[in-house]
PDB file of N, CA and C in Angstrom:
ATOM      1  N   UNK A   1       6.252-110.690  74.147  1.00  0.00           N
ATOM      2  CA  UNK A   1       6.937-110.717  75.426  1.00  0.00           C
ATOM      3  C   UNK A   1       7.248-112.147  75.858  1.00  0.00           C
ATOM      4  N   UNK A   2       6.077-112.760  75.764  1.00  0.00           N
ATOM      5  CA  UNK A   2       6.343-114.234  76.086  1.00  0.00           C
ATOM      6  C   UNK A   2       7.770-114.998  75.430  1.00  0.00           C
ATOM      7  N   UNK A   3       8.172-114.250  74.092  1.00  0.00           N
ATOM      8  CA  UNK A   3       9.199-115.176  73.148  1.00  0.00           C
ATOM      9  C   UNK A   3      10.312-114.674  73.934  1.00  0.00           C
ATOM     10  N   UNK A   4      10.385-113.394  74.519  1.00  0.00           N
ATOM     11  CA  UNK A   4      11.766-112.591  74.887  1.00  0.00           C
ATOM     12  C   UNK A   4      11.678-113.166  76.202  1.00  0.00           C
ATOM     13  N   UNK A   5      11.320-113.185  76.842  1.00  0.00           N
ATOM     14  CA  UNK A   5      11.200-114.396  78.213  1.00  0.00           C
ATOM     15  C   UNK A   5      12.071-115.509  78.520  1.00  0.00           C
ATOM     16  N   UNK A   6      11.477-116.307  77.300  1.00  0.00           N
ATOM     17  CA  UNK A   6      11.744-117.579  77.008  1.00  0.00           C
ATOM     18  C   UNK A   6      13.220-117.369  76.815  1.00  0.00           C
ATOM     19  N   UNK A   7      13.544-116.611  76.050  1.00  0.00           N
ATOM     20  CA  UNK A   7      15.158-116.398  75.392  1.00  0.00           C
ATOM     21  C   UNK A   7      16.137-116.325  76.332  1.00  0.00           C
ATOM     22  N   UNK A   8      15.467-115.361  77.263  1.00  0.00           N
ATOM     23  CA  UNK A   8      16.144-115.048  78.683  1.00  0.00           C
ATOM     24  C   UNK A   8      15.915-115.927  79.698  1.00  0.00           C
ATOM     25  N   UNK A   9      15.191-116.581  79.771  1.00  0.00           N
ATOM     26  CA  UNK A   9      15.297-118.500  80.310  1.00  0.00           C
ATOM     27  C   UNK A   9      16.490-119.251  79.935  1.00  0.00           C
ATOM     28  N   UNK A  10      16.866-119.017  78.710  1.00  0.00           N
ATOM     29  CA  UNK A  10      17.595-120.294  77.834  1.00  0.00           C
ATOM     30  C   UNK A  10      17.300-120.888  77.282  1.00  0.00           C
ATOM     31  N   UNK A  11      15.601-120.644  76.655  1.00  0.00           N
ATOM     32  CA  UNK A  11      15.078-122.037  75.959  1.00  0.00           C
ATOM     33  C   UNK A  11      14.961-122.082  74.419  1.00  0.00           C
ATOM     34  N   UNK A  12      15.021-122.811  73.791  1.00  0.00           N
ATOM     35  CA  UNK A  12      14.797-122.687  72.358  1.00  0.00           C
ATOM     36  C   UNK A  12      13.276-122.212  72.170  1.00  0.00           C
ATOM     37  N   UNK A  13      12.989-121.532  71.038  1.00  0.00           N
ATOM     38  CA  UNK A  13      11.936-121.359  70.454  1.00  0.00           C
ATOM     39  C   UNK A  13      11.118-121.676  69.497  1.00  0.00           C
ATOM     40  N   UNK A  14      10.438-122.289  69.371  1.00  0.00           N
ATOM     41  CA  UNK A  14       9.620-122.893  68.352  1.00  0.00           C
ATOM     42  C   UNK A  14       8.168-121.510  68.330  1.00  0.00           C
ATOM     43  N   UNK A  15       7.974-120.870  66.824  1.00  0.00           N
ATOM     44  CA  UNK A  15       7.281-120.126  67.116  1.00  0.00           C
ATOM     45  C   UNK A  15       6.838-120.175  65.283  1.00  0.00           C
ATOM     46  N   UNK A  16       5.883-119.033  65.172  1.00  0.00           N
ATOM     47  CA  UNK A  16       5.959-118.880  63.872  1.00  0.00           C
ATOM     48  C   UNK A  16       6.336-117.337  63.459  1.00  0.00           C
ATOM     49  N   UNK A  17       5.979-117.495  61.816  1.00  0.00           N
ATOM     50  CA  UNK A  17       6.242-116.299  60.823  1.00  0.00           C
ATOM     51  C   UNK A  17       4.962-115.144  61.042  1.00  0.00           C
ATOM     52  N   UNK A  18       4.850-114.538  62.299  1.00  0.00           N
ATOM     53  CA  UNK A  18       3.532-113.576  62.120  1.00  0.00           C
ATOM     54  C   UNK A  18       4.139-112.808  63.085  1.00  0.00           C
ATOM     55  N   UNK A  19       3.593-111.097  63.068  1.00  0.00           N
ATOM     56  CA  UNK A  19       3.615-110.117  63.618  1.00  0.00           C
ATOM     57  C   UNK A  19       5.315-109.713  64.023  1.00  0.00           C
ATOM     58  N   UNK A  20       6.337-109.730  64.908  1.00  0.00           N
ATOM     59  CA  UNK A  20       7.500-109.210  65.250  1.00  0.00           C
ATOM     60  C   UNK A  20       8.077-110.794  65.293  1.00  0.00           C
ATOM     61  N   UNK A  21       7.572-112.035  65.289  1.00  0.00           N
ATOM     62  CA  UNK A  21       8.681-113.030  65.650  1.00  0.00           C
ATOM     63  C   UNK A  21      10.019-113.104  64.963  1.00  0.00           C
ATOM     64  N   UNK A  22       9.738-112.871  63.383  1.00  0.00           N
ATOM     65  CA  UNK A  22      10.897-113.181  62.778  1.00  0.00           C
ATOM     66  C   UNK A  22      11.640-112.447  62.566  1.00  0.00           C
ATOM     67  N   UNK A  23      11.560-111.014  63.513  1.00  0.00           N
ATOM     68  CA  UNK A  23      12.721-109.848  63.645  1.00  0.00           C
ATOM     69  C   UNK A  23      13.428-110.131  64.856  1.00  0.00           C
ATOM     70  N   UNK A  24      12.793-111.282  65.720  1.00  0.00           N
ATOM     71  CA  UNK A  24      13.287-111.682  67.062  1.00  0.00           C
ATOM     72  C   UNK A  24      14.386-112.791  67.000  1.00  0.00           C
ATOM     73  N   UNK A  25      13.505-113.999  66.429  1.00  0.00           N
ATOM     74  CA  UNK A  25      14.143-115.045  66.173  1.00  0.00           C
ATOM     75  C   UNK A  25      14.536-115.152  64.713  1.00  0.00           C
ATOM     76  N   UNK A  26      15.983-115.553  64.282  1.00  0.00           N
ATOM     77  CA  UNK A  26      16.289-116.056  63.217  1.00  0.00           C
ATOM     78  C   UNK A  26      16.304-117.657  62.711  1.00  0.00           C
ATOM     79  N   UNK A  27      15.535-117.879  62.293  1.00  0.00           N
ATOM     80  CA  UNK A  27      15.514-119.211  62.005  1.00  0.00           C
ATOM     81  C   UNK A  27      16.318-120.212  61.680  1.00  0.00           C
ATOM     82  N   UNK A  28      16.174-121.433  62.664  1.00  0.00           N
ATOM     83  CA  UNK A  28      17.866-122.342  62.929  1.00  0.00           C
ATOM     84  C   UNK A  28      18.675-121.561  63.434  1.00  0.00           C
ATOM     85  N   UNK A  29      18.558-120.619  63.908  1.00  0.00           N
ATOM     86  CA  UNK A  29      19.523-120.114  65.006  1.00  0.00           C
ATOM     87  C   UNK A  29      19.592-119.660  66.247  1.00  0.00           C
ATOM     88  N   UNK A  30      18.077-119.045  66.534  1.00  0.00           N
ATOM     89  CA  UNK A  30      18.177-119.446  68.106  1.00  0.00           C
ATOM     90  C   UNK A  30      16.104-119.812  68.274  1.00  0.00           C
ATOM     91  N   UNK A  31      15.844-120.589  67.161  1.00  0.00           N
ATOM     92  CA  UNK A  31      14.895-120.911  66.813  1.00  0.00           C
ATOM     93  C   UNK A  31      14.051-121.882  65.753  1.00  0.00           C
ATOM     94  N   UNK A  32      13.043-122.223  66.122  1.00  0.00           N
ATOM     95  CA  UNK A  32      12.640-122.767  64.808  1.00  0.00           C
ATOM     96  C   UNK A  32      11.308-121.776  64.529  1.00  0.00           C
ATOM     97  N   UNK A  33      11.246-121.388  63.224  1.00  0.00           N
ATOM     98  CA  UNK A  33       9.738-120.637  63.172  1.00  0.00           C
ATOM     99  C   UNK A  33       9.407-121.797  61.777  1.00  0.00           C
ATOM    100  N   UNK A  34       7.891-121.923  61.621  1.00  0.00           N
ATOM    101  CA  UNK A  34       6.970-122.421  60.723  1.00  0.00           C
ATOM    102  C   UNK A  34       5.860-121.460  60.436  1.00  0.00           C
ATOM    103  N   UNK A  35       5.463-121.789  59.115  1.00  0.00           N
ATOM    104  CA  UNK A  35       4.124-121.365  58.906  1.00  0.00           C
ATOM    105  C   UNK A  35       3.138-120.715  59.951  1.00  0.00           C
ATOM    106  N   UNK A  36       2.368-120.296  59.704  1.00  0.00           N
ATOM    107  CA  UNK A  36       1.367-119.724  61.003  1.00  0.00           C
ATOM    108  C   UNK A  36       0.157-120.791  59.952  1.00  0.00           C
ATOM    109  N   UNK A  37      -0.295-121.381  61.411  1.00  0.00           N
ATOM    110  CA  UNK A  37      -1.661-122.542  61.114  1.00  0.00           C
ATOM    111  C   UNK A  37      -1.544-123.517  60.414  1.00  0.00           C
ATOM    112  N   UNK A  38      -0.074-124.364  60.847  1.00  0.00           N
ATOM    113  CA  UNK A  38       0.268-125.204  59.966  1.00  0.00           C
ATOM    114  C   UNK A  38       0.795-126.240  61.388  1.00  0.00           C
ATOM    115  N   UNK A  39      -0.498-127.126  62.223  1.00  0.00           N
ATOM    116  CA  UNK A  39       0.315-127.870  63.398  1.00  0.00           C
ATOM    117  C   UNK A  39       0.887-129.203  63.091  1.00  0.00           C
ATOM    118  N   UNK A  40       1.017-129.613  61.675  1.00  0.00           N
ATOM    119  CA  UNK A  40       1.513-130.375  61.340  1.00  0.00           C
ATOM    120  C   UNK A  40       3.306-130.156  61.467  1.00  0.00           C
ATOM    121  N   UNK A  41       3.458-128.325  61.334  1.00  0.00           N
ATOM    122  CA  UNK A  41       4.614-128.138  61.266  1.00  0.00           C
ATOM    123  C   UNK A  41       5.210-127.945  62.271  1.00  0.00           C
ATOM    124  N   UNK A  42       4.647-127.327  63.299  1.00  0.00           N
ATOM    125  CA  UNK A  42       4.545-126.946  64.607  1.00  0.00           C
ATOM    126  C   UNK A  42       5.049-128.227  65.615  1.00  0.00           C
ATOM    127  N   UNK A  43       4.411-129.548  65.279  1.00  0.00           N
ATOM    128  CA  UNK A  43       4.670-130.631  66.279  1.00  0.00           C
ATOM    129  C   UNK A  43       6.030-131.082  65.715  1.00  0.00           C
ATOM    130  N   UNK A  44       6.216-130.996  64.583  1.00  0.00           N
ATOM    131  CA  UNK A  44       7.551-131.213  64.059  1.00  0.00           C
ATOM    132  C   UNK A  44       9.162-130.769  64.504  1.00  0.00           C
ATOM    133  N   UNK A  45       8.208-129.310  64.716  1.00  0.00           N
ATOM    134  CA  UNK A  45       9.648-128.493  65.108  1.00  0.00           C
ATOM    135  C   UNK A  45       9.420-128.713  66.463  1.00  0.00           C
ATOM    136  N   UNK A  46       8.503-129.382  67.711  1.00  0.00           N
ATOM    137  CA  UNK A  46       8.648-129.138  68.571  1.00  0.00           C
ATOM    138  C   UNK A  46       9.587-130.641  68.678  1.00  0.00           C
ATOM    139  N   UNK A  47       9.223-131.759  68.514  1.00  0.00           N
ATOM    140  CA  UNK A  47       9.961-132.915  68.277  1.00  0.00           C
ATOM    141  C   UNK A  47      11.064-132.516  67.805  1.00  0.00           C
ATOM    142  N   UNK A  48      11.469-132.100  66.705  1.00  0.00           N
ATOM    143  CA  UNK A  48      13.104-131.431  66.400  1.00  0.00           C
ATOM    144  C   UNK A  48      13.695-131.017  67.758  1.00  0.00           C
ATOM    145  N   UNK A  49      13.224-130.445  68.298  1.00  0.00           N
ATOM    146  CA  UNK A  49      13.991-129.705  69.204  1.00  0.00           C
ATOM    147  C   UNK A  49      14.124-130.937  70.271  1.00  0.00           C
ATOM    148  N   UNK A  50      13.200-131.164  70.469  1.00  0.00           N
ATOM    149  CA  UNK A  50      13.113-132.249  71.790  1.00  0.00           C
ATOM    150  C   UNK A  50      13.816-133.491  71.630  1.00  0.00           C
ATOM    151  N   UNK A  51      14.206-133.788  70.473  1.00  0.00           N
ATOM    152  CA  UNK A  51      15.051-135.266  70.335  1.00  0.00           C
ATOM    153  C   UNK A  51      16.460-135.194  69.561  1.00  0.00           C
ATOM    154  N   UNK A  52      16.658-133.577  69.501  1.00  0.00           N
ATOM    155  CA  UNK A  52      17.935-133.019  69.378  1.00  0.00           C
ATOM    156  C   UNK A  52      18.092-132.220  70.463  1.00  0.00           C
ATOM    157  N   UNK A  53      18.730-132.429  72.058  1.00  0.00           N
ATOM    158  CA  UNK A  53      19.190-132.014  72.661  1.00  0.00           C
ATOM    159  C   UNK A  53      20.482-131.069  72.487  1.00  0.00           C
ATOM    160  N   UNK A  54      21.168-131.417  71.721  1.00  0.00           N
ATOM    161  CA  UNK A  54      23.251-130.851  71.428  1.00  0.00           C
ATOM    162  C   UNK A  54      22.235-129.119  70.222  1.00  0.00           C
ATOM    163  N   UNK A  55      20.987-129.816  69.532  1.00  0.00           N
ATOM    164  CA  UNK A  55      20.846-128.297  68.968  1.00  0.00           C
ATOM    165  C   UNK A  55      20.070-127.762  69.637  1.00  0.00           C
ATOM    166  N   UNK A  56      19.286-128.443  70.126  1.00  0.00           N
ATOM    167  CA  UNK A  56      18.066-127.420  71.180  1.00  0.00           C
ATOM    168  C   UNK A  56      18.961-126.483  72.307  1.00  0.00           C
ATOM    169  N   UNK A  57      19.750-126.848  72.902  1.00  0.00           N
ATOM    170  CA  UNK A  57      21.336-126.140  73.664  1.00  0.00           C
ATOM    171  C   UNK A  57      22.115-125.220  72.583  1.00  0.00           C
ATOM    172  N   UNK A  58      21.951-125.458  71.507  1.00  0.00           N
ATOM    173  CA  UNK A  58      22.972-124.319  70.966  1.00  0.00           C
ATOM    174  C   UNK A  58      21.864-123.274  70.350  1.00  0.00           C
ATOM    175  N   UNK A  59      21.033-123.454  70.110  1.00  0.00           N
ATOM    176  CA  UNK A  59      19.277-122.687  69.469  1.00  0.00           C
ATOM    177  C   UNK A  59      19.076-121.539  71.387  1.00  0.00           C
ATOM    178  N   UNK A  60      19.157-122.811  72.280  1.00  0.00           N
ATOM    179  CA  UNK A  60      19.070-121.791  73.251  1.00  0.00           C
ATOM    180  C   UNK A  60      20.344-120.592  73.365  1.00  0.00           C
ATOM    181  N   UNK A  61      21.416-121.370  73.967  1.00  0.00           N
ATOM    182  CA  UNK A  61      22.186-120.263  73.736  1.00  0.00           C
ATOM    183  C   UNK A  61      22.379-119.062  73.086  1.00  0.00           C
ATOM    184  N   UNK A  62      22.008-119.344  71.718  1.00  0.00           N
ATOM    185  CA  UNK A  62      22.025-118.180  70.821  1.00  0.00           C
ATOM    186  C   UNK A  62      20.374-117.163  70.957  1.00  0.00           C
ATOM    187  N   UNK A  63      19.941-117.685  71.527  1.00  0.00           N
ATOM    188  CA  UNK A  63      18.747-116.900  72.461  1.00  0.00           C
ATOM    189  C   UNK A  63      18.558-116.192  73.567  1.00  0.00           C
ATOM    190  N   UNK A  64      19.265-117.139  74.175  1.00  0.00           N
ATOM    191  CA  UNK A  64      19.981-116.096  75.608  1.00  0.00           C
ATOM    192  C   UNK A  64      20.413-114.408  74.943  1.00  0.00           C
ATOM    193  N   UNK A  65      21.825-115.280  74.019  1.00  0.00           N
ATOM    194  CA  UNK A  65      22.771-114.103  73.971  1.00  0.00           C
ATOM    195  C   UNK A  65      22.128-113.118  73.200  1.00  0.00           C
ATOM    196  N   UNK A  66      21.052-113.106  72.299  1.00  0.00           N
ATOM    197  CA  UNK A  66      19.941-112.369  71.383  1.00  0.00           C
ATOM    198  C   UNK A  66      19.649-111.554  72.109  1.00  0.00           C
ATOM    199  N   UNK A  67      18.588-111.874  73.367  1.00  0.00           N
ATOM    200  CA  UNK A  67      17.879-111.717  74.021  1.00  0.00           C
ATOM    201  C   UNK A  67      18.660-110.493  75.192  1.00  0.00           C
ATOM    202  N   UNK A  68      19.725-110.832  75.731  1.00  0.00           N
ATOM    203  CA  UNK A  68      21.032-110.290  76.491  1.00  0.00           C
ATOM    204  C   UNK A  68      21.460-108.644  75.205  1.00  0.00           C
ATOM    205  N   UNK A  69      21.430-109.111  74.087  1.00  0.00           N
ATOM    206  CA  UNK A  69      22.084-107.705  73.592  1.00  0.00           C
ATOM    207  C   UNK A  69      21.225-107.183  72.652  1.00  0.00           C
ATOM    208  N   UNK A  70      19.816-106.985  72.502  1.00  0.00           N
ATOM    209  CA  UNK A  70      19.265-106.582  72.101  1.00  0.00           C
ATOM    210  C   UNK A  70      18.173-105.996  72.519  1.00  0.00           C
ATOM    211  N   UNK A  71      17.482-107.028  73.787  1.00  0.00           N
ATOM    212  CA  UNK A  71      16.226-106.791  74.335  1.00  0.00           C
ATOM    213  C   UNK A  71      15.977-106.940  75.711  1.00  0.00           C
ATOM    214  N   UNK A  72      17.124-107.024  76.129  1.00  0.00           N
ATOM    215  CA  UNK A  72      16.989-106.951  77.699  1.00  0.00           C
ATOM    216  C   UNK A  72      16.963-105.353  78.471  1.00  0.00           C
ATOM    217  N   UNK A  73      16.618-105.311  79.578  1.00  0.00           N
ATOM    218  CA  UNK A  73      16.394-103.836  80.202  1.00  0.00           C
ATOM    219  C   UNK A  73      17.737-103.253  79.911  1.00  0.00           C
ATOM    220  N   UNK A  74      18.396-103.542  80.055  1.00  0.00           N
ATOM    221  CA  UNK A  74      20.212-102.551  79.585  1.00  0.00           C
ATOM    222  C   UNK A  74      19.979-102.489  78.350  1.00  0.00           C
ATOM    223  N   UNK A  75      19.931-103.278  77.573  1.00  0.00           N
ATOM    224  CA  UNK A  75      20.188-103.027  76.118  1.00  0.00           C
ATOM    225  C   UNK A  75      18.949-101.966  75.911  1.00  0.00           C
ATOM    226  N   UNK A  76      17.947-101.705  76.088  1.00  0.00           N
ATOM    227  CA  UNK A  76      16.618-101.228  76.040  1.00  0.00           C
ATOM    228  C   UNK A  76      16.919-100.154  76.298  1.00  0.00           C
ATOM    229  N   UNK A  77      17.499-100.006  77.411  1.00  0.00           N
ATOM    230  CA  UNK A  77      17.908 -98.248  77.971  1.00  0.00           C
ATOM    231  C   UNK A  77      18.886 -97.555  77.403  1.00  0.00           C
ATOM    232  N   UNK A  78      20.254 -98.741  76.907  1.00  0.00           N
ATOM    233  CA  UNK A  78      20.577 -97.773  76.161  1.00  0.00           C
ATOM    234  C   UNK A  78      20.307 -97.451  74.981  1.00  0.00           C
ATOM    235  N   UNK A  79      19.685 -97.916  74.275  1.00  0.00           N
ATOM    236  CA  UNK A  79      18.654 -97.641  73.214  1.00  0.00           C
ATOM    237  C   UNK A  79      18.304 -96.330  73.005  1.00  0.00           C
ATOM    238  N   UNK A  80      17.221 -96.149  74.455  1.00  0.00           N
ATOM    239  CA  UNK A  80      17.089 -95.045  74.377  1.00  0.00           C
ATOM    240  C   UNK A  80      17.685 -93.813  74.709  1.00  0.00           C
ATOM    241  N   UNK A  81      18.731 -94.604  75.944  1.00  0.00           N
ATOM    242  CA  UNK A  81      19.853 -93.202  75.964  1.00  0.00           C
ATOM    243  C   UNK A  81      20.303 -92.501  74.264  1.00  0.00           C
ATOM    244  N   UNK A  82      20.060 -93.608  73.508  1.00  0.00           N
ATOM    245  CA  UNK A  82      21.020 -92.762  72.475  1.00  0.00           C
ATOM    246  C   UNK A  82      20.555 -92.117  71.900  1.00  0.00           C
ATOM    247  N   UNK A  83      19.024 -92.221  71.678  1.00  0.00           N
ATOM    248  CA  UNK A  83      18.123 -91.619  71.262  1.00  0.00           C
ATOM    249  C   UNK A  83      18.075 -90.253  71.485  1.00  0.00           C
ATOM    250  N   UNK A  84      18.123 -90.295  72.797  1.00  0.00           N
ATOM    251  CA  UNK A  84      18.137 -88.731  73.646  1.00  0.00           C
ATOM    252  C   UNK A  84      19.371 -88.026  73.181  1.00  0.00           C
ATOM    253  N   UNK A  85      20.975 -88.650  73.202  1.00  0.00           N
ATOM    254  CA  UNK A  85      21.957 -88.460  72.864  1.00  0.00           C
ATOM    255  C   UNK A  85      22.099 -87.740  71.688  1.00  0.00           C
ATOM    256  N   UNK A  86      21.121 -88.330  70.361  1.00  0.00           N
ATOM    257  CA  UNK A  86      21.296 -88.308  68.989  1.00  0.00           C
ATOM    258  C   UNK A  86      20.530 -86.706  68.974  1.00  0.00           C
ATOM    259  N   UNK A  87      19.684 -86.471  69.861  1.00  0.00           N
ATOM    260  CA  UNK A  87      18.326 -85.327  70.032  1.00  0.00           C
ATOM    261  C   UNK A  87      19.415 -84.220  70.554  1.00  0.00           C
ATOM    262  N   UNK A  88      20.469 -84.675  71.034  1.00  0.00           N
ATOM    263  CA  UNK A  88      21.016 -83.522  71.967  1.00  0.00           C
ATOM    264  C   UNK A  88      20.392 -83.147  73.996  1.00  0.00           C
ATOM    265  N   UNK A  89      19.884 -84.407  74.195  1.00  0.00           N
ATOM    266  CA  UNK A  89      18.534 -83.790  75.159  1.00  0.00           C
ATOM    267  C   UNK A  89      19.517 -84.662  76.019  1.00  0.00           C
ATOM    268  N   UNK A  90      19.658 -83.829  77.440  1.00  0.00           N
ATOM    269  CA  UNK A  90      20.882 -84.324  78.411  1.00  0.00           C
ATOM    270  C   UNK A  90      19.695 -85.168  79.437  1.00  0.00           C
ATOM    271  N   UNK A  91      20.680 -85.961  79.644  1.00  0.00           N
ATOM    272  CA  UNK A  91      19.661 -87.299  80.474  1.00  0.00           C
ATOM    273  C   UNK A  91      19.904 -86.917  82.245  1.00  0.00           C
ATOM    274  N   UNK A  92      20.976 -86.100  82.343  1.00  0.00           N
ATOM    275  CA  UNK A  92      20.821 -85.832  83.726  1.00  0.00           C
ATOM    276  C   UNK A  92      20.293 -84.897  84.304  1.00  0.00           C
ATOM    277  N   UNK A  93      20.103 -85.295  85.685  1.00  0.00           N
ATOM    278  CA  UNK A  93      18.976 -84.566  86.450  1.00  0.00           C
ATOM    279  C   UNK A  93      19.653 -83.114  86.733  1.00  0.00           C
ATOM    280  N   UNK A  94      18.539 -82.288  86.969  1.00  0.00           N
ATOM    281  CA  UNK A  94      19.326 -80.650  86.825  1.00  0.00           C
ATOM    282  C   UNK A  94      19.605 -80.788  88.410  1.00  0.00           C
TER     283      UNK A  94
END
C-alpha cells in the first residue's frame, strides 16, 4: 500500500524485488527496484534518483499514471464491476 501511495503522490520509487513490487513497479520506468538486502544498492538508487531530477520527474510521472489506471479506487471498481459482468450477476440495486 505504502508503494501505491507514493505513486499517487507523484513520487519515484526506489523499492526492491520481493513479494508484489515488481508487478507494481517496472523497473526504470516508474521506478528503481534492487536486490532485497543489498543497502549498498539501495543508497545508490536513492542518490540516482535524487541527483537526477529531469528522471526522478519522468519515473514519477509514469507512477502517477500506473497508479491512476490500474490501482486507484475507479480502476479497482471497475475491475470488479467486470468481474460481476463476466458472472452475469447485475450490480444494480433491485
Amino acid at each position: 500500500m505504502v508503494i501505491l501511495e507514493a505513486m499517487a503522490s507523484g513520487l519515484p520509487i526506489v523499492g526492491t524485488y520481493v513479494e508484489g513490487i515488481p508487478e507494481v513497479i517496472e523497473n526504470e520506468k516508474e521506478g528503481l527496484l534492487v536486490r532485497p538486502g543489498s543497502p549498498d544498492e539501495i543508497a545508490s538508487a536513492i542518490r540516482r534518483v535524487t541527483n537526477n531530477p529531469v528522471d526522478a520527474r519522468k519515473m514519477a510521472d509514469a507512477a502517477r499514471a500506473r497508479q491512476r489506471e490500474h490501482f486507484s479506487d475507479i480502476s479497482m471498481a471497475r475491475g470488479v464491476a467486470a468481474v460481476y459482468d463476466d458472472l452475469g450477476i447485475s450490480r444494480k440495486p433491485n
